[in-house]
PDB file of N, CA and C in Angstrom:
ATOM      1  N   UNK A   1     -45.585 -15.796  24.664  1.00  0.00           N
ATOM      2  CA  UNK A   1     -44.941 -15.060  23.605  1.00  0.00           C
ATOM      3  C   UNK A   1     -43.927 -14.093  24.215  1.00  0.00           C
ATOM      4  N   UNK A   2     -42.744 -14.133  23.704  1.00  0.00           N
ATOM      5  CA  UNK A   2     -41.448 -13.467  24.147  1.00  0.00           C
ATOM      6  C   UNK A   2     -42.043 -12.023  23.632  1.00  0.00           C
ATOM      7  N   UNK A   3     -41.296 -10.826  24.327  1.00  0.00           N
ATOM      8  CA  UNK A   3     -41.573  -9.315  24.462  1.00  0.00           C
ATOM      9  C   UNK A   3     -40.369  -8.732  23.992  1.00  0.00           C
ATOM     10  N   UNK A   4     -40.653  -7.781  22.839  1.00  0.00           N
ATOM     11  CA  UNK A   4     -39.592  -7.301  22.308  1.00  0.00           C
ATOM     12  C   UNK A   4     -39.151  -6.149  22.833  1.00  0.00           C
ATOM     13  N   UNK A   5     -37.814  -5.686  23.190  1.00  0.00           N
ATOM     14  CA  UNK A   5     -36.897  -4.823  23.771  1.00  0.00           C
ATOM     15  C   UNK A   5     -36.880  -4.028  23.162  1.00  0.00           C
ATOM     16  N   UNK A   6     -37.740  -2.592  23.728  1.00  0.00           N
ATOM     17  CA  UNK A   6     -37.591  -1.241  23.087  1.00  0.00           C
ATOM     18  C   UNK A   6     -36.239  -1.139  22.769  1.00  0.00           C
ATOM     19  N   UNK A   7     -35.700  -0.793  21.418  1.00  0.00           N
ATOM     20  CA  UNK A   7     -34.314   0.142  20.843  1.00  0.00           C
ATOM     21  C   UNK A   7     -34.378   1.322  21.661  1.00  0.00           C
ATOM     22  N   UNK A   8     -33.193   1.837  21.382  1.00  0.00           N
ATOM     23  CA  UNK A   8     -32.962   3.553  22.061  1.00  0.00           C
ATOM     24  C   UNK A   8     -32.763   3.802  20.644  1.00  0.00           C
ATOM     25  N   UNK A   9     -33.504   5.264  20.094  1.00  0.00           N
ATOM     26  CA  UNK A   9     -33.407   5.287  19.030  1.00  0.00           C
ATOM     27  C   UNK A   9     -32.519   6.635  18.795  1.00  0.00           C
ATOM     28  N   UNK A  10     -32.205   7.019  19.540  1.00  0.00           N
ATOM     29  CA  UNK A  10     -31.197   8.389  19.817  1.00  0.00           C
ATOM     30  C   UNK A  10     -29.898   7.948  19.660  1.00  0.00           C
ATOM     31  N   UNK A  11     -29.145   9.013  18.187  1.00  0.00           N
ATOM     32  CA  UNK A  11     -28.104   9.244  18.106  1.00  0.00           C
ATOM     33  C   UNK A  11     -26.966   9.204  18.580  1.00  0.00           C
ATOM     34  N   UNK A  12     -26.085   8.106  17.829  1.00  0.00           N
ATOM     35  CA  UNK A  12     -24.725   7.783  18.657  1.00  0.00           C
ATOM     36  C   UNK A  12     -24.263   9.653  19.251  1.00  0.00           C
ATOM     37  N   UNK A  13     -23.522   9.476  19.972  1.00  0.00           N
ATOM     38  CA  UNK A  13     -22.814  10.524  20.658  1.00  0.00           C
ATOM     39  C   UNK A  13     -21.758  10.730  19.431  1.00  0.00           C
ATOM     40  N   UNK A  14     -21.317  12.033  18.682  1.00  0.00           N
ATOM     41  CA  UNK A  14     -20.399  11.992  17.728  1.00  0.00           C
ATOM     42  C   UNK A  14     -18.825  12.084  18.822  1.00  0.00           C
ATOM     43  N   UNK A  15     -18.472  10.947  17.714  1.00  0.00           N
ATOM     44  CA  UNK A  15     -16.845  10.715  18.273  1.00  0.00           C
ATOM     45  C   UNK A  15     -15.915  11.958  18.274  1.00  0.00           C
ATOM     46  N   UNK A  16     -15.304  12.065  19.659  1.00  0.00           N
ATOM     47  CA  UNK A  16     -14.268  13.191  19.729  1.00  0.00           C
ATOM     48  C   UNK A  16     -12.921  13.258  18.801  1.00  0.00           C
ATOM     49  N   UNK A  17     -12.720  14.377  18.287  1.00  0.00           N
ATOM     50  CA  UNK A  17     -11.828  14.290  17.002  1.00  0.00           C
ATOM     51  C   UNK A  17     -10.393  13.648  17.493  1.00  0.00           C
ATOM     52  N   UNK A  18      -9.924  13.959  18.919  1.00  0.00           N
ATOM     53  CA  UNK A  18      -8.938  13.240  19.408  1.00  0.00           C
ATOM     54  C   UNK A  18      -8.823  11.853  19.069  1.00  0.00           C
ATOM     55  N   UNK A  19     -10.000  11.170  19.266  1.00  0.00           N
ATOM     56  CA  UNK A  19     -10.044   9.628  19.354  1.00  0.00           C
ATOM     57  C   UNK A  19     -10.107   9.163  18.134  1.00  0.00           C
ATOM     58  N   UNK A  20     -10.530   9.662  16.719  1.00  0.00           N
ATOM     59  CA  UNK A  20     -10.853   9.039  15.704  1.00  0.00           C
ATOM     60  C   UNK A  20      -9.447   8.597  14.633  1.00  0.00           C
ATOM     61  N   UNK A  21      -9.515   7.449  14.201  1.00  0.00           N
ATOM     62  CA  UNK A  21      -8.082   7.051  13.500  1.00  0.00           C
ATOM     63  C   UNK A  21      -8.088   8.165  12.422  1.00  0.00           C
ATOM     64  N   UNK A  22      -7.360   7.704  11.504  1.00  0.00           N
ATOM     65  CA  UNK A  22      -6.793   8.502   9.571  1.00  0.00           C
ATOM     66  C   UNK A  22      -7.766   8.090   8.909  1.00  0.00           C
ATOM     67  N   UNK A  23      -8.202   6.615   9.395  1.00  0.00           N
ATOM     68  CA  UNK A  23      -9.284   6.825   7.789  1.00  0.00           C
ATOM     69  C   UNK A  23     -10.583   7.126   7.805  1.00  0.00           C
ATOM     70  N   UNK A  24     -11.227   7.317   9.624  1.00  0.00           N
ATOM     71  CA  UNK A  24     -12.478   8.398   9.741  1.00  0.00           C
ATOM     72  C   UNK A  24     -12.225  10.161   9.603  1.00  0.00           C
ATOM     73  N   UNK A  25     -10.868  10.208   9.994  1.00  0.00           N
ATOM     74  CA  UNK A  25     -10.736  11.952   9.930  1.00  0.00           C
ATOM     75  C   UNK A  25     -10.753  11.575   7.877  1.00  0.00           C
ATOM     76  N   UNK A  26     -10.355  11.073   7.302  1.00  0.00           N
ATOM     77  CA  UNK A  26     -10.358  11.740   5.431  1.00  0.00           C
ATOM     78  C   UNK A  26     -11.585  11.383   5.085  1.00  0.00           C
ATOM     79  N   UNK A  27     -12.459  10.102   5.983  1.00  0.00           N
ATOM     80  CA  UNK A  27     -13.901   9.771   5.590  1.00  0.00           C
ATOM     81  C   UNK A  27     -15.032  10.948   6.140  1.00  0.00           C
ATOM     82  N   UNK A  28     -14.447  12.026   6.775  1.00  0.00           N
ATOM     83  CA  UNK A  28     -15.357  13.276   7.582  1.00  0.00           C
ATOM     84  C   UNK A  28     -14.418  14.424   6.910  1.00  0.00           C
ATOM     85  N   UNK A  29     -12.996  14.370   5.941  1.00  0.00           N
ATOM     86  CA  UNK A  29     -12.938  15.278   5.152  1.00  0.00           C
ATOM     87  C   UNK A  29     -12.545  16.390   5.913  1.00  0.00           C
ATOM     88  N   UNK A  30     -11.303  16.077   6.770  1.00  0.00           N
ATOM     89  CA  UNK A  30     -11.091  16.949   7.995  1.00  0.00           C
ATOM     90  C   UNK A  30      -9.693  17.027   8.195  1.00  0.00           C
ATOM     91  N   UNK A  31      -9.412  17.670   6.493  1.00  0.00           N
ATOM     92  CA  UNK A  31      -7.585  17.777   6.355  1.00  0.00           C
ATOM     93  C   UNK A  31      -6.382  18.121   7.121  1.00  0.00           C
ATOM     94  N   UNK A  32      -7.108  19.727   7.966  1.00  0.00           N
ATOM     95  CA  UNK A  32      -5.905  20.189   8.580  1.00  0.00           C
ATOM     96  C   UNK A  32      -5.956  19.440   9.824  1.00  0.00           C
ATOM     97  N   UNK A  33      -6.912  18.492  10.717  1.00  0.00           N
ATOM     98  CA  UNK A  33      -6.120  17.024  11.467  1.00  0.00           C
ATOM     99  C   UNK A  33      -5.459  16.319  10.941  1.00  0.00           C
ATOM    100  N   UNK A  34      -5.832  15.926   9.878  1.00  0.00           N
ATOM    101  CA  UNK A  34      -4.680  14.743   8.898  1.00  0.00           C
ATOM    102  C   UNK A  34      -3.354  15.592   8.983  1.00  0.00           C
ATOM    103  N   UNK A  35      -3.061  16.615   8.794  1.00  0.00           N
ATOM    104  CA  UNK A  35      -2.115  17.181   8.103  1.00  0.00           C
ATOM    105  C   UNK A  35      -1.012  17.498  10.046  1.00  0.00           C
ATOM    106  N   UNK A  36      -2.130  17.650  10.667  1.00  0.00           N
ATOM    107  CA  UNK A  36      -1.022  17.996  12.060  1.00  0.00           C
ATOM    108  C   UNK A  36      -0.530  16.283  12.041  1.00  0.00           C
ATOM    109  N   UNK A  37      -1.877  15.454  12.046  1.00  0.00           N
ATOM    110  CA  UNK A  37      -1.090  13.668  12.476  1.00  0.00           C
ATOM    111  C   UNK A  37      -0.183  13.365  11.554  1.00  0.00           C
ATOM    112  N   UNK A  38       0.404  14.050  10.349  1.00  0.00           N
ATOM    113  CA  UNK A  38       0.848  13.233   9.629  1.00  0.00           C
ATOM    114  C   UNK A  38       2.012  14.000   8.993  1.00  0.00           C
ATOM    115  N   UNK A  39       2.441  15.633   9.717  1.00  0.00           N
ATOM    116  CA  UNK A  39       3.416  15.865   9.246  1.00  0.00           C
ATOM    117  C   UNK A  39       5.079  15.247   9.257  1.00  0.00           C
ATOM    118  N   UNK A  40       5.124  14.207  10.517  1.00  0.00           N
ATOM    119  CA  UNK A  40       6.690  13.627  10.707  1.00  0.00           C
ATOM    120  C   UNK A  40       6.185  11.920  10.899  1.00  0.00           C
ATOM    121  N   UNK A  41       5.581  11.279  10.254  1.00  0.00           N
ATOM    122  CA  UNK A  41       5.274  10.105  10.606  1.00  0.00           C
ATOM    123  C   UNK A  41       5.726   9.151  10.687  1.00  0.00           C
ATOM    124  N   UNK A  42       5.575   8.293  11.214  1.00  0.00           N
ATOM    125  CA  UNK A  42       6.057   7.384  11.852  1.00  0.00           C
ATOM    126  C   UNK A  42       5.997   5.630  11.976  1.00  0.00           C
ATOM    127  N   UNK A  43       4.577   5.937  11.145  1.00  0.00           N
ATOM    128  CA  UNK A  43       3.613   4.381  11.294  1.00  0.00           C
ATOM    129  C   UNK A  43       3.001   4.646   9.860  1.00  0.00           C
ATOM    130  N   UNK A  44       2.465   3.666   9.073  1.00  0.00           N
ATOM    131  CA  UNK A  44       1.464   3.140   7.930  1.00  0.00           C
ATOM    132  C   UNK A  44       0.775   2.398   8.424  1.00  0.00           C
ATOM    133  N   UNK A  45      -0.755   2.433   8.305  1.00  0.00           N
ATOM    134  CA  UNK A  45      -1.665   1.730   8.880  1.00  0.00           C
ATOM    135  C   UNK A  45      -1.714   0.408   7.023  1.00  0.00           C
ATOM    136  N   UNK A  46      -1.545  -0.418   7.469  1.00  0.00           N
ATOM    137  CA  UNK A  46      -1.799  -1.986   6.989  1.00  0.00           C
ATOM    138  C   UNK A  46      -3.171  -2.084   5.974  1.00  0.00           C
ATOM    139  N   UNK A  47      -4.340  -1.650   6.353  1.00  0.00           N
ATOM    140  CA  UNK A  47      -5.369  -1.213   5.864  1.00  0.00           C
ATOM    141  C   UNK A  47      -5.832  -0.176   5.044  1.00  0.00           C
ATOM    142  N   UNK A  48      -5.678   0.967   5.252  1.00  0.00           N
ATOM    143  CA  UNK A  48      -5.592   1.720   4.240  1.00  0.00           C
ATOM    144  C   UNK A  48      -4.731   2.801   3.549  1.00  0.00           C
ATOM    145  N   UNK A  49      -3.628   2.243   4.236  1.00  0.00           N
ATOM    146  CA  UNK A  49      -1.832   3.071   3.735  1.00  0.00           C
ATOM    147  C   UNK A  49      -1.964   4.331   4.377  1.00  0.00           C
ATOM    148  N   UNK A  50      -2.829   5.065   5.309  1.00  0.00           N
ATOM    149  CA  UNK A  50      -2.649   6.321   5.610  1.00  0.00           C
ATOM    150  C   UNK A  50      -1.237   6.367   6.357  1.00  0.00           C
ATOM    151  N   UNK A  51      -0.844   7.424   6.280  1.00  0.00           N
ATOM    152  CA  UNK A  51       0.410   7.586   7.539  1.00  0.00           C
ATOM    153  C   UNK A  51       0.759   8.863   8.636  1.00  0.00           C
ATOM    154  N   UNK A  52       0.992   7.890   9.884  1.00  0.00           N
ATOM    155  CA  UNK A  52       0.945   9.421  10.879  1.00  0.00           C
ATOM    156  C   UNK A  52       1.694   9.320  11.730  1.00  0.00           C
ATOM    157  N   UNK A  53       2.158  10.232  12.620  1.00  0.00           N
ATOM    158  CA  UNK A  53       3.337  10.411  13.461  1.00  0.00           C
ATOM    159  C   UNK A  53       3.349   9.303  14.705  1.00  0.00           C
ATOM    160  N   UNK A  54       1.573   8.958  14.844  1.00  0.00           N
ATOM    161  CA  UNK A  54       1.780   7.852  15.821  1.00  0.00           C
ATOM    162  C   UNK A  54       1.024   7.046  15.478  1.00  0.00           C
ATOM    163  N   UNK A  55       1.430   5.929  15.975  1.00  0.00           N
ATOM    164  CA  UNK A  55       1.095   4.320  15.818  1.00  0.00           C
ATOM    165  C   UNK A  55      -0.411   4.509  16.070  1.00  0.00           C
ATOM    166  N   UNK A  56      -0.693   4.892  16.910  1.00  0.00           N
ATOM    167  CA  UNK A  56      -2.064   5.064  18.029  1.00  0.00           C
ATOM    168  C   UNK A  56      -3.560   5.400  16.775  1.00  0.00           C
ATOM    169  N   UNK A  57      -3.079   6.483  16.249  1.00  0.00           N
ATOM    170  CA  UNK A  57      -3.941   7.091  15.017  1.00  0.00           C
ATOM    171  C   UNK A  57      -4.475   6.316  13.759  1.00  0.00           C
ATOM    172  N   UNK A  58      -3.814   4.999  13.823  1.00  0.00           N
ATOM    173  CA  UNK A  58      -4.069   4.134  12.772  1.00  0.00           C
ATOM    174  C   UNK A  58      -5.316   2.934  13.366  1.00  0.00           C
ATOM    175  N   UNK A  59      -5.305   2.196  12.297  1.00  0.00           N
ATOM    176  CA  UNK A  59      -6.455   1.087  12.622  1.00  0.00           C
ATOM    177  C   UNK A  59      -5.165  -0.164  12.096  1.00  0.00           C
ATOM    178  N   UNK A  60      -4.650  -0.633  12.052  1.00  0.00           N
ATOM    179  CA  UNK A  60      -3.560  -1.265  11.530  1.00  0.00           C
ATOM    180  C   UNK A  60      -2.132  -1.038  11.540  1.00  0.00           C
ATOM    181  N   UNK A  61      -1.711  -0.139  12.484  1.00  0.00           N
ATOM    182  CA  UNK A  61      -0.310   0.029  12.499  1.00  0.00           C
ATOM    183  C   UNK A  61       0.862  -0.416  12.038  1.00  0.00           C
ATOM    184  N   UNK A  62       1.944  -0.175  11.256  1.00  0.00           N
ATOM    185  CA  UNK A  62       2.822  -0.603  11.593  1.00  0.00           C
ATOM    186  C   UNK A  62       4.176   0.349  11.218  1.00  0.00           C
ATOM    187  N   UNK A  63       5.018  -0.157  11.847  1.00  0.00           N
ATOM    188  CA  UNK A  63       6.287   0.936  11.707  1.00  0.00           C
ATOM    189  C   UNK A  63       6.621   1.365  10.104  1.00  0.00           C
ATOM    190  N   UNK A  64       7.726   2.530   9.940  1.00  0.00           N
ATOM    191  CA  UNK A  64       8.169   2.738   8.937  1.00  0.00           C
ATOM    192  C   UNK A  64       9.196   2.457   8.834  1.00  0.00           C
TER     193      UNK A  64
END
């Protein structure tokens, strides 16, 4: 009989606000980041229309 592989049951590490796209910063409700990524923008993410100064910040990029 095969032996089942303890889980680690400890909490993802919360993602650094640097790294997270547009549509986890409005899904964590965390305006004044939206509002620095998105005052001169540059890109529309494909997925959920957010828009921000860089391509990078999206999950779907694409130019404006």
């Amino acid at each position: 009989m095969a032996r089942k592989k303890k889980r680690n049951n400890k909490p993802a590490a919360p993602m650094p606000v640097g790294q997270m796209k547009m549509c986890k910063l409005t899904k964590e409700g965390m305006m004044e980041e939206i509002d620095q990524r998105s005052n001169q923008p540059t890109a529309v993410c494909n997925r959920c229309r957010s828009k921000a100064n860089a391509a990078r910040d999206l999950c779907q990029p694409r130019t404006l």
